[in-house]
C-alpha atoms as a PDB file:
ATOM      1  CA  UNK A   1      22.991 -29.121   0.288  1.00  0.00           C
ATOM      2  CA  UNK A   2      26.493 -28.100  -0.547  1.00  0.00           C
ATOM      3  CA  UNK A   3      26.676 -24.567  -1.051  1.00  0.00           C
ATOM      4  CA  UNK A   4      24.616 -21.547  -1.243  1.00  0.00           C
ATOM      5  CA  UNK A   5      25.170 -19.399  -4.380  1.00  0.00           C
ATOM      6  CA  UNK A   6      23.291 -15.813  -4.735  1.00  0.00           C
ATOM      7  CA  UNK A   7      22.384 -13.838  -7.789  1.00  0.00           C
ATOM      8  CA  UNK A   8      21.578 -10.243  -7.775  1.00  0.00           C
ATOM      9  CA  UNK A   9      19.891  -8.389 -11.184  1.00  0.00           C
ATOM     10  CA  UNK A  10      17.928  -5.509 -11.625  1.00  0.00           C
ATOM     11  CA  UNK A  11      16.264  -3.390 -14.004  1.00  0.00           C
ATOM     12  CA  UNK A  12      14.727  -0.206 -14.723  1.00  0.00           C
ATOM     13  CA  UNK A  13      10.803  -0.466 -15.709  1.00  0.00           C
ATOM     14  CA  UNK A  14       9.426   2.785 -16.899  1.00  0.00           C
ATOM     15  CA  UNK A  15       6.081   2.377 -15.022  1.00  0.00           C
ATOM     16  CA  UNK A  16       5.467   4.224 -11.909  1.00  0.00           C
ATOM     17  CA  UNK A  17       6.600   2.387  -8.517  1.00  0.00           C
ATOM     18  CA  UNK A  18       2.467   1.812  -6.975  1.00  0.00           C
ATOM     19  CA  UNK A  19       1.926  -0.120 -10.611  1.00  0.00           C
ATOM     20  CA  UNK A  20       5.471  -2.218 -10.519  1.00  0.00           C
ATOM     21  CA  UNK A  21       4.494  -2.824  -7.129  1.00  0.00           C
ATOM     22  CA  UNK A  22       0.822  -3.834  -7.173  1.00  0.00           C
ATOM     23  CA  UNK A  23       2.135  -6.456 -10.080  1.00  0.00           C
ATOM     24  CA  UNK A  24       4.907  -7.650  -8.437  1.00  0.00           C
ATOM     25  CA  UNK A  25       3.101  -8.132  -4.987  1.00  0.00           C
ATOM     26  CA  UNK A  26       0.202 -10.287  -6.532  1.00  0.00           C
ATOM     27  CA  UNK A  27       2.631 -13.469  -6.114  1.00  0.00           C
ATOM     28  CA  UNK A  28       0.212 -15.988  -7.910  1.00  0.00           C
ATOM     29  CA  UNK A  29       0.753 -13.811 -11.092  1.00  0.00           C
ATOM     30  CA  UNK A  30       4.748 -14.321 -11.186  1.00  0.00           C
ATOM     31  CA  UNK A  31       4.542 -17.628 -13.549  1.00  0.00           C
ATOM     32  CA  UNK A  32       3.781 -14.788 -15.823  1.00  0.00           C
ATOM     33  CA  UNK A  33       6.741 -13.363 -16.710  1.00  0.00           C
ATOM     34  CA  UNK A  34       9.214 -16.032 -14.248  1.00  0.00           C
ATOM     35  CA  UNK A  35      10.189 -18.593 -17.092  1.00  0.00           C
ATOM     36  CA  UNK A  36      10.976 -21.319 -14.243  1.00  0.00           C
ATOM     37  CA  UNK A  37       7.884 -20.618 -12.157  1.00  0.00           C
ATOM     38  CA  UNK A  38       5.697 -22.819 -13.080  1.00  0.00           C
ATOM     39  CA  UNK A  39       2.847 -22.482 -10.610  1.00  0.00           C
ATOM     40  CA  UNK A  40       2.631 -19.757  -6.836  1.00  0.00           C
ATOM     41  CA  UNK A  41      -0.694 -20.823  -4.658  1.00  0.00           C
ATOM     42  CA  UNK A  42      -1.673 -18.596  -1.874  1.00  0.00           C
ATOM     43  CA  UNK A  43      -3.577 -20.986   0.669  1.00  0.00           C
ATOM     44  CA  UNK A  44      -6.692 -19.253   2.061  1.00  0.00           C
ATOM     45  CA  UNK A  45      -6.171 -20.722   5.551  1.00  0.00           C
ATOM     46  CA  UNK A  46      -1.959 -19.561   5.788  1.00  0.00           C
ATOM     47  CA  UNK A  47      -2.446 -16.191   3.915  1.00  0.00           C
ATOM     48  CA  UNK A  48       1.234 -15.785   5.022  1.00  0.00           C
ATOM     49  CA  UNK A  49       2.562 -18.707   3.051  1.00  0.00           C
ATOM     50  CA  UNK A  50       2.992 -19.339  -0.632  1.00  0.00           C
ATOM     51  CA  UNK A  51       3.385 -22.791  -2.479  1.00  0.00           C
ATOM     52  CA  UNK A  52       6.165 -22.607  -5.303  1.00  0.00           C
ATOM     53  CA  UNK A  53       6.002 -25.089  -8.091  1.00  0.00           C
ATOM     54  CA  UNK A  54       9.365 -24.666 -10.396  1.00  0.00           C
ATOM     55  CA  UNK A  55      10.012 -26.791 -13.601  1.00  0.00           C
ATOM     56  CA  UNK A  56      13.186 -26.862 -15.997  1.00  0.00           C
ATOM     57  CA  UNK A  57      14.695 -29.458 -18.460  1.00  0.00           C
ATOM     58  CA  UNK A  58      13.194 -31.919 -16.584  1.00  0.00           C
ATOM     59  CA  UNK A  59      13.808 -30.737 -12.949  1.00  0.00           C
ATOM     60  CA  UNK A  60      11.134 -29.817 -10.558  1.00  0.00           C
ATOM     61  CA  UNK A  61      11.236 -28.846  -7.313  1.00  0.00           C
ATOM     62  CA  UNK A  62       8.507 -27.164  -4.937  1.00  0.00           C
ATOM     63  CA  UNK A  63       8.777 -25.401  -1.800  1.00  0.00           C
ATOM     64  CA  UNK A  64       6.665 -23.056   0.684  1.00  0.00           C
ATOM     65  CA  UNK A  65       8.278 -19.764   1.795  1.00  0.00           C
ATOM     66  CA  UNK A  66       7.334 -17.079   4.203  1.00  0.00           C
ATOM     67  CA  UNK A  67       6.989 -13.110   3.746  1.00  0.00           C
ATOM     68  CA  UNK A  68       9.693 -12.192   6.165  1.00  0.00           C
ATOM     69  CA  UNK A  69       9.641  -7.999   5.526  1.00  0.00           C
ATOM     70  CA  UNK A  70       7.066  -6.508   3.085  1.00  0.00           C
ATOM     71  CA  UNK A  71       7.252  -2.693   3.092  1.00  0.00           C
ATOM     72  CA  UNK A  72       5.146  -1.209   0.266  1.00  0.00           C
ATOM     73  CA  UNK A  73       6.676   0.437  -2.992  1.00  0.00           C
ATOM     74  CA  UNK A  74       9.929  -0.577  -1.178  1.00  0.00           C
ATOM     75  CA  UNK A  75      10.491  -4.393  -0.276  1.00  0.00           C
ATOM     76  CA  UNK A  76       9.685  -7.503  -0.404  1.00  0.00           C
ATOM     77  CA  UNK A  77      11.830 -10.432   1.728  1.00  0.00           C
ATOM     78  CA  UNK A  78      11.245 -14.144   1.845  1.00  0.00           C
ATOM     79  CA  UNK A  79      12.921 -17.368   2.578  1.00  0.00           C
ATOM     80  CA  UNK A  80      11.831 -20.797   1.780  1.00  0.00           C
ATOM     81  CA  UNK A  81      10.093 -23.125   5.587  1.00  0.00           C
ATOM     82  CA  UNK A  82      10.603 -26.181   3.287  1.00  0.00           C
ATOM     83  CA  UNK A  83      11.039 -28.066   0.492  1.00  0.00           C
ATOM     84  CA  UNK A  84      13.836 -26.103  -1.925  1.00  0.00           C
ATOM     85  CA  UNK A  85      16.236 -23.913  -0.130  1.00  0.00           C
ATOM     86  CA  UNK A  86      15.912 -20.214  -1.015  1.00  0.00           C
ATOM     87  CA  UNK A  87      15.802 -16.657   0.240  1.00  0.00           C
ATOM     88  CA  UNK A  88      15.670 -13.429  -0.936  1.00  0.00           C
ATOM     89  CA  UNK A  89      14.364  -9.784  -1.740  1.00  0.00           C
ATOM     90  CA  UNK A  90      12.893  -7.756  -4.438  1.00  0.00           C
ATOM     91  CA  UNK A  91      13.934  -4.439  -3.849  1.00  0.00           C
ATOM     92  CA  UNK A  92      11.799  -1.216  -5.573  1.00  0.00           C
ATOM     93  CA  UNK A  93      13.009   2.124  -5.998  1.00  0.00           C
ATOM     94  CA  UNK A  94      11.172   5.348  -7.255  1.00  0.00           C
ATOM     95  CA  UNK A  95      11.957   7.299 -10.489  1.00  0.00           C
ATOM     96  CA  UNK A  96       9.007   9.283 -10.443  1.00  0.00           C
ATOM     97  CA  UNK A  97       8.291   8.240 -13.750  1.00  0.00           C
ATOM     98  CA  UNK A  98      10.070   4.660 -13.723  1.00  0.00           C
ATOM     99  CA  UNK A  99      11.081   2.285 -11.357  1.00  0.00           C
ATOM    100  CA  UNK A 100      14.034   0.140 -10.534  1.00  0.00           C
ATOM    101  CA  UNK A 101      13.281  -3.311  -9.679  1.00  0.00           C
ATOM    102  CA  UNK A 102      16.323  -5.164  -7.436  1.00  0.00           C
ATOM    103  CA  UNK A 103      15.889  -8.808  -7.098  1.00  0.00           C
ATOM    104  CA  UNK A 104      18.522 -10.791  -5.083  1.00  0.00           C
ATOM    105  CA  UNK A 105      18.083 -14.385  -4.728  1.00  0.00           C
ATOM    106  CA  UNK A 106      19.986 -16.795  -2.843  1.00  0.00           C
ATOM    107  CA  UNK A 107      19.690 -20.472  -2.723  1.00  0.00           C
ATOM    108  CA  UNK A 108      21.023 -24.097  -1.569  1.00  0.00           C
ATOM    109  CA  UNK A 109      22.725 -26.259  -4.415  1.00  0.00           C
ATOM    110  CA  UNK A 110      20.685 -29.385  -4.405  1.00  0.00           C
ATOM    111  CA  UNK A 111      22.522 -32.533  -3.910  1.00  0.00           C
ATOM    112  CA  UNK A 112      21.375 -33.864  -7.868  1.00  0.00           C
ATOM    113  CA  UNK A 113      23.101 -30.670  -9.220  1.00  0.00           C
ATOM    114  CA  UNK A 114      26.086 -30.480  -6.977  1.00  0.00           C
ATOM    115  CA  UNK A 115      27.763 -32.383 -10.555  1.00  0.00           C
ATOM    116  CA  UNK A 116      27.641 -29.059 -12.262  1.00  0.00           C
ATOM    117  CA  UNK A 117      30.087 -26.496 -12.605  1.00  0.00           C
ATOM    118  CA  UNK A 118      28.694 -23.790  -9.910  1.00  0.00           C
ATOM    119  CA  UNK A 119      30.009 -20.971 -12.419  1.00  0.00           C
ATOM    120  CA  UNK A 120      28.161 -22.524 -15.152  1.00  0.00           C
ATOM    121  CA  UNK A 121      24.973 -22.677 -13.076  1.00  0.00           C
ATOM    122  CA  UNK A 122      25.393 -19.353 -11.619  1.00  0.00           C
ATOM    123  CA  UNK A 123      25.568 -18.119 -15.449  1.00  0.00           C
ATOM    124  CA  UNK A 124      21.974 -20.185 -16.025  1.00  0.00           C
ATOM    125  CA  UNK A 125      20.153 -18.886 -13.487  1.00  0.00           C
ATOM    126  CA  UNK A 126      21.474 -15.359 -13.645  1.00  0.00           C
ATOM    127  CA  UNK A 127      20.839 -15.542 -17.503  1.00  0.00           C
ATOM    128  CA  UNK A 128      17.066 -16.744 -16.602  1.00  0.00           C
ATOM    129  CA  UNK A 129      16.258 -14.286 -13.702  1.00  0.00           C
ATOM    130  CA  UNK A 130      17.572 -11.067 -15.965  1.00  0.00           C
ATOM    131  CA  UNK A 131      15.087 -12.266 -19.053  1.00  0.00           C
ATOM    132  CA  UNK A 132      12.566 -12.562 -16.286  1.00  0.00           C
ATOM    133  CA  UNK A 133      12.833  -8.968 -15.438  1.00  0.00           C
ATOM    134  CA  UNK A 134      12.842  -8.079 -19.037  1.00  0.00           C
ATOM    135  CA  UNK A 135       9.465 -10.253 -19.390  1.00  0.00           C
ATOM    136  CA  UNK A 136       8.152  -8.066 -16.436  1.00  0.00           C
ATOM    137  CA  UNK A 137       9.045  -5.033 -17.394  1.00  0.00           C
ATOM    138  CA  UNK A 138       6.964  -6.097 -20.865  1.00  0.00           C
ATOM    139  CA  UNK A 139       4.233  -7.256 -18.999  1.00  0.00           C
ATOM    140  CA  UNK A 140       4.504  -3.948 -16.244  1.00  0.00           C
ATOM    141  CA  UNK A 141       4.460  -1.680 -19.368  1.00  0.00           C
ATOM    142  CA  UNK A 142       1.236  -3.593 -21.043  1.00  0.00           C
ATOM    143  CA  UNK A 143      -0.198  -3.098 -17.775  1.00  0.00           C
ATOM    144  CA  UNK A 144       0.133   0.736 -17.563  1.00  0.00           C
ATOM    145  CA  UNK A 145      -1.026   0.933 -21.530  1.00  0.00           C
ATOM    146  CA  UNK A 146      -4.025  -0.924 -20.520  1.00  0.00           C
ATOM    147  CA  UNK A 147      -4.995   0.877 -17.537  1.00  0.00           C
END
């Protein structure tokens, strides 16, 4: 790794916060609106742990993070125990009748894209992670209209 570079977005979902949060907690649902995601396992025996599968113009990495703070309608902090570097936080604040959703995400520059411009990459993936939000706060706003 050569450098850790950290993105911060956020977005205002008008859903109230136990909804946003009861999506956004069920971590095997994320592929849903997370373009990159491409698969999150839960493994029944390490209820703690999730398995991350992401896939983009022909990269793919995988890793298995850890819930390091989870305080309902408020937080949620993790950090990668292998495989692709990353840590973070999705941060949730109450409206009354909307929600913001925070995410910050930081993560190690792997060696095979240390050749690009950091800028340029920063602009990707904060590009990628703001459209995600936007595909959440679709999906968050289905989700009240169908309950």
């Amino acid at each position: 790794m050569s450098e850790w570079l950290e993105h911060t977005v956020q977005i205002e979902v008008e859903v109230p916060i136990d909804l946003v949060w009861g999506l956004w907690s069920d971590l095997e649902q994320m592929p849903r609106w997370m373009k990159w995601i491409e698969s999150v396992k839960i493994p029944p025996e390490q209820p703690d742990i999730s398995i991350w599968k992401l896939a983009s113009g022909g990269f793919e990495f995988s890793w298995r993070s850890r819930i390091l703070k989870q305080i309902p309608n408020q937080i949620i902090e993790w950090e990668s125990v292998d495989g692709l570097p990353n840590r973070g936080a999705i941060r949730f604040y109450d409206r009354k009748t909307s929600s913001i959703v925070k995410m910050t995400v930081a993560y190690g520059v792997p060696g095979i894209l240390a050749i690009m411009d950091n800028l340029f990459l920063g602009r990707i993936v904060e590009s990628t992670l703001m459209a995600d939000l936007e595909r959440f706060r679709v999906y968050a706003l289905n989700a009240k209209n169908q309950a």
